[in-house]
PDB file of N, CA and C in Angstrom:
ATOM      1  N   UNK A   1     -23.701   2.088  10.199  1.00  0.00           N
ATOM      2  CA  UNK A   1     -24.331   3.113  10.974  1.00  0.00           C
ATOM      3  C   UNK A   1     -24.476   4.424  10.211  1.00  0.00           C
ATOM      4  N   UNK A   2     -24.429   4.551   8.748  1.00  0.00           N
ATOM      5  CA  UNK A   2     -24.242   5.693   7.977  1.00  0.00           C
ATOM      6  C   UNK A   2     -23.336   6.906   8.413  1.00  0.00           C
ATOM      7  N   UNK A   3     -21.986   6.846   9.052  1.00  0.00           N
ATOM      8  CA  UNK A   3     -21.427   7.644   9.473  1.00  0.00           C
ATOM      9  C   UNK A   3     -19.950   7.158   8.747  1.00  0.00           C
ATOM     10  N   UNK A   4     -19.166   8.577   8.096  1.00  0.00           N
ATOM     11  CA  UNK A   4     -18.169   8.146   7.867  1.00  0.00           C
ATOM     12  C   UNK A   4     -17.249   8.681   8.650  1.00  0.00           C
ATOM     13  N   UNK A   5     -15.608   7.822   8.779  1.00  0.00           N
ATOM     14  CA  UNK A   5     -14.504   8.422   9.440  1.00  0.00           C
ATOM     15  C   UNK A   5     -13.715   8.920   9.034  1.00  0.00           C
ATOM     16  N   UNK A   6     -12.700   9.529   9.282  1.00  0.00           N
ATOM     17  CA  UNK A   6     -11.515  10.773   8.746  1.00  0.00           C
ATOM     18  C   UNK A   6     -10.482   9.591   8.585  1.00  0.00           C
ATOM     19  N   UNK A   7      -9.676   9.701   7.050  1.00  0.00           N
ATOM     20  CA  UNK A   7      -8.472   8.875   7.345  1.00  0.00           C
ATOM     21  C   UNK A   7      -7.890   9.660   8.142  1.00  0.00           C
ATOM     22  N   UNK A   8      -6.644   8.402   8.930  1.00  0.00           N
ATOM     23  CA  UNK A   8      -5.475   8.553   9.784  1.00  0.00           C
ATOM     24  C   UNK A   8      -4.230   9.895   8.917  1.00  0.00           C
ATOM     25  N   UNK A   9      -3.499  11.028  10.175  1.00  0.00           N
ATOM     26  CA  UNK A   9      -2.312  11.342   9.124  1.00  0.00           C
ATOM     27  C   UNK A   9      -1.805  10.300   8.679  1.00  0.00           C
ATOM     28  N   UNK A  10      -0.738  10.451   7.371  1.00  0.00           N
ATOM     29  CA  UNK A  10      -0.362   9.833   6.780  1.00  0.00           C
ATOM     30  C   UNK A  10      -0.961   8.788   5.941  1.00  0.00           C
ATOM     31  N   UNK A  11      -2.222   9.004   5.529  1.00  0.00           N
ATOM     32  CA  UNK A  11      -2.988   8.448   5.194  1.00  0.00           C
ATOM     33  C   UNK A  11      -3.806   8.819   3.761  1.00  0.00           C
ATOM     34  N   UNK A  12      -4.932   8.903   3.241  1.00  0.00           N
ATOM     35  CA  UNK A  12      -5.883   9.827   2.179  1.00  0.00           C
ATOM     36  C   UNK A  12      -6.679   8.931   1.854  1.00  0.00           C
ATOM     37  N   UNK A  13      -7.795   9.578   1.265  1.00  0.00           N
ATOM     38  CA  UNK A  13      -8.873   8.653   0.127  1.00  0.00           C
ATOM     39  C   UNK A  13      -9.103  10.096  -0.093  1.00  0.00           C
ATOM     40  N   UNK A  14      -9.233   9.526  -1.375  1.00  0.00           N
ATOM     41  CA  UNK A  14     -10.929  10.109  -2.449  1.00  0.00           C
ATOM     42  C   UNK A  14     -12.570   9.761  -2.119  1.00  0.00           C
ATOM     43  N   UNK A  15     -12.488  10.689  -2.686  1.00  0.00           N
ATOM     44  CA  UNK A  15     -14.668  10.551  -2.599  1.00  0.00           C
ATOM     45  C   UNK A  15     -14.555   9.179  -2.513  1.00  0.00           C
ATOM     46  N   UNK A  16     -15.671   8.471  -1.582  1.00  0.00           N
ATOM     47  CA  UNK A  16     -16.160   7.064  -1.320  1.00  0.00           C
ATOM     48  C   UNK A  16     -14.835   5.910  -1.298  1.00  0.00           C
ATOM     49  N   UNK A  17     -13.889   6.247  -1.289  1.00  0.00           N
ATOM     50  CA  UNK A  17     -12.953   5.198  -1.221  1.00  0.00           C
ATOM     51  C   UNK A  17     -12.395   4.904   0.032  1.00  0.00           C
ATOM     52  N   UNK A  18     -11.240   3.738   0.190  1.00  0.00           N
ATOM     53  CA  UNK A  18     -10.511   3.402   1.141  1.00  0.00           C
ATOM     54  C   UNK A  18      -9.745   4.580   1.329  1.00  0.00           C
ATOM     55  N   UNK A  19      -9.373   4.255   2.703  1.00  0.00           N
ATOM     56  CA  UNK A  19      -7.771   4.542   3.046  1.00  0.00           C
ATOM     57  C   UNK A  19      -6.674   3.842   2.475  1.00  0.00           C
ATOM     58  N   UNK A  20      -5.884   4.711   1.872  1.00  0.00           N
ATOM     59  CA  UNK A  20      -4.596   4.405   1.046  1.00  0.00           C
ATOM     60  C   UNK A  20      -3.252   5.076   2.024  1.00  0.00           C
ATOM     61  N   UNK A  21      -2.335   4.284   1.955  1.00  0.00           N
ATOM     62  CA  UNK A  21      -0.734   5.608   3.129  1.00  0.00           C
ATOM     63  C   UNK A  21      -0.460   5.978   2.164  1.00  0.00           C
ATOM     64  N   UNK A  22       0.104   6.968   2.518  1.00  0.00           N
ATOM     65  CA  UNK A  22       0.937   7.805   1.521  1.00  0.00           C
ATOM     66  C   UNK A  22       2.550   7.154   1.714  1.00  0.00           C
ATOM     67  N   UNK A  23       3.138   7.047   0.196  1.00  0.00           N
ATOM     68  CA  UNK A  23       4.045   6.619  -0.115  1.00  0.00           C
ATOM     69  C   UNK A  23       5.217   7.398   0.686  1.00  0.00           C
ATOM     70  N   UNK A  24       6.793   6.794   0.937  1.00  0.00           N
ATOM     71  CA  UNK A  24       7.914   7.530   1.714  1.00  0.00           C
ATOM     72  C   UNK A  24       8.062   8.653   0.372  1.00  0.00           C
ATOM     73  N   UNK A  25       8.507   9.512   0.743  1.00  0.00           N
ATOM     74  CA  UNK A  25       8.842  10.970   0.403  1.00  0.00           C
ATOM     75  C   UNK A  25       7.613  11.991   0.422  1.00  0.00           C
ATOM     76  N   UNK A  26       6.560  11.551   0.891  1.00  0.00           N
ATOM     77  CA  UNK A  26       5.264  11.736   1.049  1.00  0.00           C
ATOM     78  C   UNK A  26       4.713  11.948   2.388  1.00  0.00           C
ATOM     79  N   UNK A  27       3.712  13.205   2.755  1.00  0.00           N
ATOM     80  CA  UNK A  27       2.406  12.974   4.092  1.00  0.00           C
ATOM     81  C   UNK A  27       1.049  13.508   3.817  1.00  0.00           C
ATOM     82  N   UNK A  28       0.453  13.136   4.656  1.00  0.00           N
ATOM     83  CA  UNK A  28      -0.471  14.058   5.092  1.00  0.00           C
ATOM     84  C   UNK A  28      -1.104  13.961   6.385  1.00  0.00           C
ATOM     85  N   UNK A  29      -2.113  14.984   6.332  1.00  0.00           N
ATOM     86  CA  UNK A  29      -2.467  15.174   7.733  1.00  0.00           C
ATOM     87  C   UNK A  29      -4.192  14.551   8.037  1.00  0.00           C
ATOM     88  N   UNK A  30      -4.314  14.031   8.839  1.00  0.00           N
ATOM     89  CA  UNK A  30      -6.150  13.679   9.012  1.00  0.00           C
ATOM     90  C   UNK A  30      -6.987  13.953   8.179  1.00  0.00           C
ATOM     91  N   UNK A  31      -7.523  13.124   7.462  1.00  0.00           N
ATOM     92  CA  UNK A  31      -8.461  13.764   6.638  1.00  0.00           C
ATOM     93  C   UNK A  31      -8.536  13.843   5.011  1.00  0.00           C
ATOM     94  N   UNK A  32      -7.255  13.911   4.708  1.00  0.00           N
ATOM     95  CA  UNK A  32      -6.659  14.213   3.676  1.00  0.00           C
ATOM     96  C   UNK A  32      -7.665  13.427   2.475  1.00  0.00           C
ATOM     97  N   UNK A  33      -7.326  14.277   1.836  1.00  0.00           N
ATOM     98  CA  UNK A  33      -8.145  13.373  -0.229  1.00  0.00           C
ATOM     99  C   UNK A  33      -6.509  13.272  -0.914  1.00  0.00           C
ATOM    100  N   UNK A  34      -5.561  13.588  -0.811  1.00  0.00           N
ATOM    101  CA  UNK A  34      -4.339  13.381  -1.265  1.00  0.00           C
ATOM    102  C   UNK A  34      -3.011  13.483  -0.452  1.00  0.00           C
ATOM    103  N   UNK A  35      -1.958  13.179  -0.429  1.00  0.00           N
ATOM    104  CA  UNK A  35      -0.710  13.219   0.182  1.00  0.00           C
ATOM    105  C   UNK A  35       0.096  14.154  -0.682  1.00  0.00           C
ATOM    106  N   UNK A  36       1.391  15.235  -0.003  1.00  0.00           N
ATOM    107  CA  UNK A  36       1.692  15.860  -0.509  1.00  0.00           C
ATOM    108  C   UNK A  36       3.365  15.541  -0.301  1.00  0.00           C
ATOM    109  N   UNK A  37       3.926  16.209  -0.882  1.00  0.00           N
ATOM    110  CA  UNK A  37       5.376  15.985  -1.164  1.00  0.00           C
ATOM    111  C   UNK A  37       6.088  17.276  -0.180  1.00  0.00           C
ATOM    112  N   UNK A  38       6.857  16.040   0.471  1.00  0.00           N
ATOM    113  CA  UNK A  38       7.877  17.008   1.469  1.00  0.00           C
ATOM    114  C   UNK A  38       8.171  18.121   0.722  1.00  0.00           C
ATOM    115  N   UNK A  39       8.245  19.687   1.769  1.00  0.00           N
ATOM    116  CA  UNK A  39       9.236  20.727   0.885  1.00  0.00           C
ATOM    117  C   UNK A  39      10.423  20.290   0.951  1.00  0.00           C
ATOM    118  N   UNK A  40      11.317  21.199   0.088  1.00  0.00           N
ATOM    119  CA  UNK A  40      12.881  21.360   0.142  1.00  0.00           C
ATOM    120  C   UNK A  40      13.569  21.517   1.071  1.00  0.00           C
ATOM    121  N   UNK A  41      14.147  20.386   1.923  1.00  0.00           N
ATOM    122  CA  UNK A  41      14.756  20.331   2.829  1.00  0.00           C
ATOM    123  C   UNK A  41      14.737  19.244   4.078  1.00  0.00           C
ATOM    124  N   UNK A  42      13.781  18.540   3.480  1.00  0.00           N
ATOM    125  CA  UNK A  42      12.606  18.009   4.765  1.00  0.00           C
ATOM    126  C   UNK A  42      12.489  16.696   4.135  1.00  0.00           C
ATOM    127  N   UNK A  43      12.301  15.524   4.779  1.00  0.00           N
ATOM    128  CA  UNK A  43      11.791  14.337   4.116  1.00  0.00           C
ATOM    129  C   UNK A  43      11.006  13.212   4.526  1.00  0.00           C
ATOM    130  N   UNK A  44      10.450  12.175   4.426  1.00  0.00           N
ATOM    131  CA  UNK A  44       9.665  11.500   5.219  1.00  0.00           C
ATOM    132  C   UNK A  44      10.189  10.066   4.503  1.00  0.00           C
ATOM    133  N   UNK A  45      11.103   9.509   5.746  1.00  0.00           N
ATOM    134  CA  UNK A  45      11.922   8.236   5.289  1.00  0.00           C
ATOM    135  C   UNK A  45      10.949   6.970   4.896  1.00  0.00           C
ATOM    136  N   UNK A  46       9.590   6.552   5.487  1.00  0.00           N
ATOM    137  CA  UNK A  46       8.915   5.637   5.594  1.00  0.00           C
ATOM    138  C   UNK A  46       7.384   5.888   5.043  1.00  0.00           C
ATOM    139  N   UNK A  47       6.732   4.989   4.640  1.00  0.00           N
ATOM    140  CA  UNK A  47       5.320   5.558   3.879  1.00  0.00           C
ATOM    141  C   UNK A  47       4.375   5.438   5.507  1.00  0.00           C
ATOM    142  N   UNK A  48       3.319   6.068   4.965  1.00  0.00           N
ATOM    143  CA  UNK A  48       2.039   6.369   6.161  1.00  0.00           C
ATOM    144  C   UNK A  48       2.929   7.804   7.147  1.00  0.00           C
ATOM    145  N   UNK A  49       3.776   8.469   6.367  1.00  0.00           N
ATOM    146  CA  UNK A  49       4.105   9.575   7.614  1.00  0.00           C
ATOM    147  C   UNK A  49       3.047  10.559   7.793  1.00  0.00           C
ATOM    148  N   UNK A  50       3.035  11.327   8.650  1.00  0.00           N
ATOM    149  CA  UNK A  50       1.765  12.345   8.808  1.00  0.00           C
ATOM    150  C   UNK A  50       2.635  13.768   8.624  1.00  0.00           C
ATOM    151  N   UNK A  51       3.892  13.950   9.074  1.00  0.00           N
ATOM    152  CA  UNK A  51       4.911  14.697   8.717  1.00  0.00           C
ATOM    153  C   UNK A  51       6.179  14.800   8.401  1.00  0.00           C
ATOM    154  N   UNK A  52       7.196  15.675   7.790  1.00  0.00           N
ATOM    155  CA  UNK A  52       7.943  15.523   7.053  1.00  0.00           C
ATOM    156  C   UNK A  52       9.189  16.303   8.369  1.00  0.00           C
ATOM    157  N   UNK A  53      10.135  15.533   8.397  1.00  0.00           N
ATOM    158  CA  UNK A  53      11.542  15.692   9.311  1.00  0.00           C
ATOM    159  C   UNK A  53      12.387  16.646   8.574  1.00  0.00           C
ATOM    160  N   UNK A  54      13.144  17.547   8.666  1.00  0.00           N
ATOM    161  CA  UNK A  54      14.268  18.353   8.645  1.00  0.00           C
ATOM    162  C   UNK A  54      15.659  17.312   8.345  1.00  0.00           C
ATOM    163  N   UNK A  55      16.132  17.654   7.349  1.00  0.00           N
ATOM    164  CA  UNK A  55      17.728  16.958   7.237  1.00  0.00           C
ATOM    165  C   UNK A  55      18.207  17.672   8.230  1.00  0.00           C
ATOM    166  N   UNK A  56      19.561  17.028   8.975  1.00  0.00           N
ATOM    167  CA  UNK A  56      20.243  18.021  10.030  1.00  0.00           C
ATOM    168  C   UNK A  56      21.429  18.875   9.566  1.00  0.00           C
ATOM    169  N   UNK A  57      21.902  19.696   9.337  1.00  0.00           N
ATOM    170  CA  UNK A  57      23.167  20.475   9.240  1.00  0.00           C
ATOM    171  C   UNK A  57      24.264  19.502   9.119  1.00  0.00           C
ATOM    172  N   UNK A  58      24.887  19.827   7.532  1.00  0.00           N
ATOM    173  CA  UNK A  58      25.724  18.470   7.204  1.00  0.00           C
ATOM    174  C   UNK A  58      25.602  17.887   6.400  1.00  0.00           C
ATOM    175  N   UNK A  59      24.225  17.704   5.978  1.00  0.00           N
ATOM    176  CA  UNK A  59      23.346  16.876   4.988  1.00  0.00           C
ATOM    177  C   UNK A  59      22.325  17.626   3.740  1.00  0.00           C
ATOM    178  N   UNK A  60      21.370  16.873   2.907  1.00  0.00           N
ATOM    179  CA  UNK A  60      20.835  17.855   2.168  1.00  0.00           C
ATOM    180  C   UNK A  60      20.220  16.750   1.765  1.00  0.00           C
ATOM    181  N   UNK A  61      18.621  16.470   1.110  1.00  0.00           N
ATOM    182  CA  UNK A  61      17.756  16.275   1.402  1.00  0.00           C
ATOM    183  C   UNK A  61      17.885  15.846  -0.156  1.00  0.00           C
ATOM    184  N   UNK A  62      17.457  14.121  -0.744  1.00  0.00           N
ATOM    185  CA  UNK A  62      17.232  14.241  -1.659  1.00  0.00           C
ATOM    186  C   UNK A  62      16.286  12.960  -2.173  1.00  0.00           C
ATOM    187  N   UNK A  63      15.030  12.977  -3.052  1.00  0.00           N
ATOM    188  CA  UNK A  63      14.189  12.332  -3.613  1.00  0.00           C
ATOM    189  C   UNK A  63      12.871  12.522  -1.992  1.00  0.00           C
ATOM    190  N   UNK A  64      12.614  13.575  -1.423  1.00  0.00           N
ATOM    191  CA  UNK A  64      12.004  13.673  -0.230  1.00  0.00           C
ATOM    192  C   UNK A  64      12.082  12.664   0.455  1.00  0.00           C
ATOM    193  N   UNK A  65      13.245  11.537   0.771  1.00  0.00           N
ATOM    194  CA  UNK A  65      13.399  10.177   1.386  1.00  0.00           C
ATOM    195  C   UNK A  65      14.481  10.498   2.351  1.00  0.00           C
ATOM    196  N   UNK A  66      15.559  11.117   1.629  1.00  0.00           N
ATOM    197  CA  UNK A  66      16.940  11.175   1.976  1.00  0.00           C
ATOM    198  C   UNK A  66      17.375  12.167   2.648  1.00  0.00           C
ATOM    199  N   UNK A  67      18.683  11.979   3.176  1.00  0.00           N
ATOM    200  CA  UNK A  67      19.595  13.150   3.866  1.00  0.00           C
ATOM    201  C   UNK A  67      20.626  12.222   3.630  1.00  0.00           C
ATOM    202  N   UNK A  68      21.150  13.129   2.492  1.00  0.00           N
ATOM    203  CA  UNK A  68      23.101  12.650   2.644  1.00  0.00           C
ATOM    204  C   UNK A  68      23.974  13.642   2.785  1.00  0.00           C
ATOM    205  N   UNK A  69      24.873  13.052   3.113  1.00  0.00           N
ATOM    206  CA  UNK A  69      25.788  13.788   3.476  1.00  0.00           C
ATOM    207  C   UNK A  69      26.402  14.637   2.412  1.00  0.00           C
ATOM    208  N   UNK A  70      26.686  16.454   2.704  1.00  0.00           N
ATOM    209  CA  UNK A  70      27.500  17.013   1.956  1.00  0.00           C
ATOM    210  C   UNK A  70      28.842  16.614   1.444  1.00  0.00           C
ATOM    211  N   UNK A  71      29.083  16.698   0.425  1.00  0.00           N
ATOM    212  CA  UNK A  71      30.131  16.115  -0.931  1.00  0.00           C
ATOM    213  C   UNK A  71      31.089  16.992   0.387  1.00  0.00           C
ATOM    214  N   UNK A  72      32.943  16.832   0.250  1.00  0.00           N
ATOM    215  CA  UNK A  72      34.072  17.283   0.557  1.00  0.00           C
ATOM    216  C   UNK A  72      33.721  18.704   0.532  1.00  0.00           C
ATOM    217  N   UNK A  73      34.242  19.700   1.583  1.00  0.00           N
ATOM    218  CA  UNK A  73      34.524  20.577   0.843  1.00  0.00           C
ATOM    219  C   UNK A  73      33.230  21.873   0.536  1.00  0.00           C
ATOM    220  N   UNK A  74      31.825  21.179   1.355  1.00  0.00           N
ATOM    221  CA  UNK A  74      30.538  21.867   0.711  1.00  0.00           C
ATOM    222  C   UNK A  74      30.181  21.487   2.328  1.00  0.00           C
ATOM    223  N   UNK A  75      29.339  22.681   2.717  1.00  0.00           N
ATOM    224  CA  UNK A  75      28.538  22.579   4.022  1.00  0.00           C
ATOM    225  C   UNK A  75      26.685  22.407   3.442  1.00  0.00           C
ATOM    226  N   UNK A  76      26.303  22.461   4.911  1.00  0.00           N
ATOM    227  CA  UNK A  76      24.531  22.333   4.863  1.00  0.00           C
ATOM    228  C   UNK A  76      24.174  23.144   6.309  1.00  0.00           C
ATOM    229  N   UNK A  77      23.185  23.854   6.441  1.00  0.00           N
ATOM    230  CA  UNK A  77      22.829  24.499   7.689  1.00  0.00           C
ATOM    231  C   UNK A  77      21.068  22.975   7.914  1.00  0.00           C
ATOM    232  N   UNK A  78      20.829  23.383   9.227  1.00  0.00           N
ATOM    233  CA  UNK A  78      19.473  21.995   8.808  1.00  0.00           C
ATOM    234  C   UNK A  78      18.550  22.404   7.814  1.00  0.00           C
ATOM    235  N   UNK A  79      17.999  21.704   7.771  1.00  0.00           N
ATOM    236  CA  UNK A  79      16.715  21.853   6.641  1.00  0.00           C
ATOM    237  C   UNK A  79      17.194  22.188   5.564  1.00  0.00           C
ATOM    238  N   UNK A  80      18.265  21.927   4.870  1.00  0.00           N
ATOM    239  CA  UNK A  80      18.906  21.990   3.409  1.00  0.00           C
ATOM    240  C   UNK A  80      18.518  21.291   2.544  1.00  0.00           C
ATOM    241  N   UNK A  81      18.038  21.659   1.254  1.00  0.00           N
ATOM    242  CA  UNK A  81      18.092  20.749   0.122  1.00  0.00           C
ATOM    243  C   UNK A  81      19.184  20.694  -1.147  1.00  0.00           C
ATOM    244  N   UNK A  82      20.127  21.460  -0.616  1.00  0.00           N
ATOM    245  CA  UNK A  82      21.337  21.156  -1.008  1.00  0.00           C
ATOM    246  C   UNK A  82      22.685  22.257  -0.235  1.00  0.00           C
ATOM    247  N   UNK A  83      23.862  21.242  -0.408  1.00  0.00           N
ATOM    248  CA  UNK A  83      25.023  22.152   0.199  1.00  0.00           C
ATOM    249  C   UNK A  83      25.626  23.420  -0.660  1.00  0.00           C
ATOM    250  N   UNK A  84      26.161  24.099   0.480  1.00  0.00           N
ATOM    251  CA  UNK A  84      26.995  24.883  -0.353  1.00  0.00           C
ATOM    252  C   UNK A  84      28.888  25.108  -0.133  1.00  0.00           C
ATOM    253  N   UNK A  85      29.243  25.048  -1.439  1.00  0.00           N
ATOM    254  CA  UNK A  85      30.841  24.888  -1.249  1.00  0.00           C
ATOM    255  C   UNK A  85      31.594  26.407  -0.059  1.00  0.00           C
ATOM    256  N   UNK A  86      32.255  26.021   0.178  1.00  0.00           N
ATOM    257  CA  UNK A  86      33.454  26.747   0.846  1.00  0.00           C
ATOM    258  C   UNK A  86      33.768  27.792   0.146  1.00  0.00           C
ATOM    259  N   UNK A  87      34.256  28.773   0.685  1.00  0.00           N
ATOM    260  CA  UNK A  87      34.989  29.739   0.393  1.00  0.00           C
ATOM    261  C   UNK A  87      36.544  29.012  -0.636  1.00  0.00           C
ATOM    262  N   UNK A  88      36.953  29.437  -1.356  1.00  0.00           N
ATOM    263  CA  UNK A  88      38.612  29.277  -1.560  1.00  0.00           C
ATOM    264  C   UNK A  88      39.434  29.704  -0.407  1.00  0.00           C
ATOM    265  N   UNK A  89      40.550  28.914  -0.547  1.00  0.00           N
ATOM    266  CA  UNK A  89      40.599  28.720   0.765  1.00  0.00           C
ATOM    267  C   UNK A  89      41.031  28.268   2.151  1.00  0.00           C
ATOM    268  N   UNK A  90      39.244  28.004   2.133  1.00  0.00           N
ATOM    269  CA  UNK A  90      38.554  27.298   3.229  1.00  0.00           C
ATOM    270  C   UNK A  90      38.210  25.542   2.960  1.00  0.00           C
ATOM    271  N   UNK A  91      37.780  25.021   3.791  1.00  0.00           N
ATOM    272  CA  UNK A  91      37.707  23.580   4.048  1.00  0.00           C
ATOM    273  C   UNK A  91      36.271  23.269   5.108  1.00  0.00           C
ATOM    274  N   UNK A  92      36.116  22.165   4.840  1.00  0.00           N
ATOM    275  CA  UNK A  92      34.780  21.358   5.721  1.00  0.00           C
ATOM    276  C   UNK A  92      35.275  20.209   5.826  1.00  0.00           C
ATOM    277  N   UNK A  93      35.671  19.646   7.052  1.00  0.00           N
ATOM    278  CA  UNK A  93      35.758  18.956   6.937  1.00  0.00           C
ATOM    279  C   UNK A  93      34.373  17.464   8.071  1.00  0.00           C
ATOM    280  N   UNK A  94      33.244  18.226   8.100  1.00  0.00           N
ATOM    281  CA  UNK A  94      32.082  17.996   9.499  1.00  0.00           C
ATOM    282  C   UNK A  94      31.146  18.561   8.154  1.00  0.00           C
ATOM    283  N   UNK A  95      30.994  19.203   7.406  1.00  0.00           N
ATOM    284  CA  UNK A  95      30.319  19.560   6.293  1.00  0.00           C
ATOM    285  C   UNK A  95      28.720  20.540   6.593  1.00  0.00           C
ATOM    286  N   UNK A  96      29.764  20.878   8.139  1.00  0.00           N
ATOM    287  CA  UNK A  96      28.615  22.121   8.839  1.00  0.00           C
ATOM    288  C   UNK A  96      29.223  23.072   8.847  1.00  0.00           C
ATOM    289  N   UNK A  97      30.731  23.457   9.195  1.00  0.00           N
ATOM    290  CA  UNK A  97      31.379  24.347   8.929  1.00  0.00           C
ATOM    291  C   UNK A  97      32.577  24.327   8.655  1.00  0.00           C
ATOM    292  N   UNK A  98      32.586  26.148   7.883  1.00  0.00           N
ATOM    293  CA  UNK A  98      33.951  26.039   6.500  1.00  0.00           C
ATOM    294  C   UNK A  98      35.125  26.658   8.032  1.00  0.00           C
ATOM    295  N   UNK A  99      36.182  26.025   7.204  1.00  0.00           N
ATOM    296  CA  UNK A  99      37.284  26.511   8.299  1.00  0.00           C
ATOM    297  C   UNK A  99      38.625  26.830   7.395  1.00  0.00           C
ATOM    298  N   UNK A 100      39.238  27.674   8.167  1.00  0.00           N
ATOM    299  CA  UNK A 100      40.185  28.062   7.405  1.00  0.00           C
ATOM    300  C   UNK A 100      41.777  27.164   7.244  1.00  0.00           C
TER     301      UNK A 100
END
């Protein structure tokens, strides 16, 4: 019918091509000619996402896939892409907050 359609989020093409998903650590939004890479903090566990999730407080965000958990001893507020240690001290033992 000479009409073209918008890829799906999580989705892209280039000039005249298919729809391709965008790979996990990866989105985009309707339309897209490329997929972009979660920011720092944020990640997209599965390919074809349209947006990128928040690690939760605790955790810290890594290869835009992941949220692991803060090492002993080191907290995360959400949306972290990495923890930060304790005061001397202090302790974490929930790796959301330092306690004395």
């Amino acid at each position: 019918d000479g009409t073209c359609n918008s890829c799906a989020g999580g989705s892209f093409s280039a000039a005249g091509g298919l729809c391709q998903e965008c790979g996990a650590g990866k989105f985009s939004r309707r339309g897209s000619t490329n997929c972009s890479s979660c920011a720092a903090g944020r990640v997209s566990k599965t390919s074809g996402s349209s947006t990128c999730e928040p690690c939760r407080a605790g955790t810290y965000e890594s290869d835009n896939q992941f949220c692991n958990a803060c090492p002993r001893g080191q907290i995360s507020v959400a949306g972290s892409a990495a923890c930060s240690p304790c005061d001397a001290g202090r302790f974490a033992k929930d790796g959301v907050v330092c306690e004395a």
